[in-house]
Protein backbone atom coordinates (compact mmCIF):
# COMPACT_ATOMS: atom_id res chain seq x y z
CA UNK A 1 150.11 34.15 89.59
CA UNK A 2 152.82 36.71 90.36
CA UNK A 3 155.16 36.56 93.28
CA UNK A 4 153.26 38.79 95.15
CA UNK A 5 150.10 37.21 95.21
CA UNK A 6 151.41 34.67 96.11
CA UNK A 7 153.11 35.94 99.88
CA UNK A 8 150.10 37.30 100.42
CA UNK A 9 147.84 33.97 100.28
CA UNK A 10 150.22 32.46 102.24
CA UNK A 11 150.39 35.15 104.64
CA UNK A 12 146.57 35.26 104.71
CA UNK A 13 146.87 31.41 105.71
CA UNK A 14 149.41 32.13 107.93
CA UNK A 15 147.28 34.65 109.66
CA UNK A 16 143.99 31.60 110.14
CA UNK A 17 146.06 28.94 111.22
CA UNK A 18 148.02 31.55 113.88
CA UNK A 19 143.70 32.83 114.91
CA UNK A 20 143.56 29.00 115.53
CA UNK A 21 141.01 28.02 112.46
CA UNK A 22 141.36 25.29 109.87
CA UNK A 23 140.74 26.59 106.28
CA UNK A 24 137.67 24.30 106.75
CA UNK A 25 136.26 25.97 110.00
CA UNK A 26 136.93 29.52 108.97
CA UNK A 27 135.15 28.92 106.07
CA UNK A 28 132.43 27.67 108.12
CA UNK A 29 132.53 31.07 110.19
CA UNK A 30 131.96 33.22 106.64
CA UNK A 31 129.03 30.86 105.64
CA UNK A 32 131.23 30.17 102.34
CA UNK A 33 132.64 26.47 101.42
CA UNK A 34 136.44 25.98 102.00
CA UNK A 35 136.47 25.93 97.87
CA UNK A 36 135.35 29.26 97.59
CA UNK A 37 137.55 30.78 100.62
CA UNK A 38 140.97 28.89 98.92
CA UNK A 39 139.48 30.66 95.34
CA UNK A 40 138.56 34.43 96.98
CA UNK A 41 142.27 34.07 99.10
CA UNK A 42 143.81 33.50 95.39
CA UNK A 43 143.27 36.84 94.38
CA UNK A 44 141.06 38.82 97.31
CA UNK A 45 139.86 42.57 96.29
CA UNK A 46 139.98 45.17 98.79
CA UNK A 47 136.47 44.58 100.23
CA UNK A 48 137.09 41.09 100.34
CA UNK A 49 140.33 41.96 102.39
CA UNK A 50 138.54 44.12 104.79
CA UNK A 51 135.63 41.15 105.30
CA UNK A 52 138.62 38.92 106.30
CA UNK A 53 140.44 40.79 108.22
CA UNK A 54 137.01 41.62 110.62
CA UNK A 55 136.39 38.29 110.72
CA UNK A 56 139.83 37.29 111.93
CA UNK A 57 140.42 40.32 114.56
CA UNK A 58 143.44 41.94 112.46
CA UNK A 59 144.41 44.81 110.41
CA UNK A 60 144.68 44.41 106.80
CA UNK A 61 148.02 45.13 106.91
CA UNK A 62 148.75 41.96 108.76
CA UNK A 63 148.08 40.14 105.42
CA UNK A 64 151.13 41.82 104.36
CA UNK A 65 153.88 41.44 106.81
CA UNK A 66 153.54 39.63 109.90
CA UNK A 67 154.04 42.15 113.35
CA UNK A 68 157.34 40.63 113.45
CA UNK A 69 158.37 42.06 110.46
CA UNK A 70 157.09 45.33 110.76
CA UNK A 71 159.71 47.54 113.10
CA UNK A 72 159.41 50.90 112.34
CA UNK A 73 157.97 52.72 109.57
CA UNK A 74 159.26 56.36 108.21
CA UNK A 75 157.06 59.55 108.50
CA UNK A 76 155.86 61.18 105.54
CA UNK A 77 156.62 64.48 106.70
CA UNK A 78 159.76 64.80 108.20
CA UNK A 79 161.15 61.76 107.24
CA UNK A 80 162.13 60.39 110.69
CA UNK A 81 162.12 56.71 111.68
CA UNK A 82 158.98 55.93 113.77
CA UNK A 83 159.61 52.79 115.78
CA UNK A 84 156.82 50.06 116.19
CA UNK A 85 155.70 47.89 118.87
CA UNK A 86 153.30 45.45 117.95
CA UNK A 87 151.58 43.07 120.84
CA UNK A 88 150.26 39.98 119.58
């Protein structure tokens, strides 16, 4: 598994335990067993992202960097800094 997979199934953890679920009881909310969520969070495709991130109330990016993380980002056009505030 390569370093980046990895962040990101921790993140997507991260992001459960912080919407107040046990791996066990969001599970239960996708009708899956926790098996197959801990196998699909191993290596998620982009649909399976998307199903996720609906189900927990955040953008995908979230299982990326947490909002804390995230301070500004740079336009594409001009190049300027574009600052960020993120509620949680």
């Amino acid at each position: 598994m390569c370093i980046f997979a990895l962040v990101m199934e921790n993140r997507i953890k991260e992001v459960i335990k912080e919407k107040g679920y046990t791996m066990k009881e969001f599970a239960e909310v996708l009708g899956i067993t926790r098996e197959n969520l801990h196998s699909i969070i191993r290596n998620p495709s982009s649909p399976t992202l998307e199903k996720l991130s609906n189900a927990l109330g955040v953008p995908v990016w979230q299982f990326f960097a947490s909002p804390d993380e995230v301070k500004s980002i740079v336009c594409p056009h001009c190049g300027k800094p574009i600052h960020l505030k993120v509620d949680k």
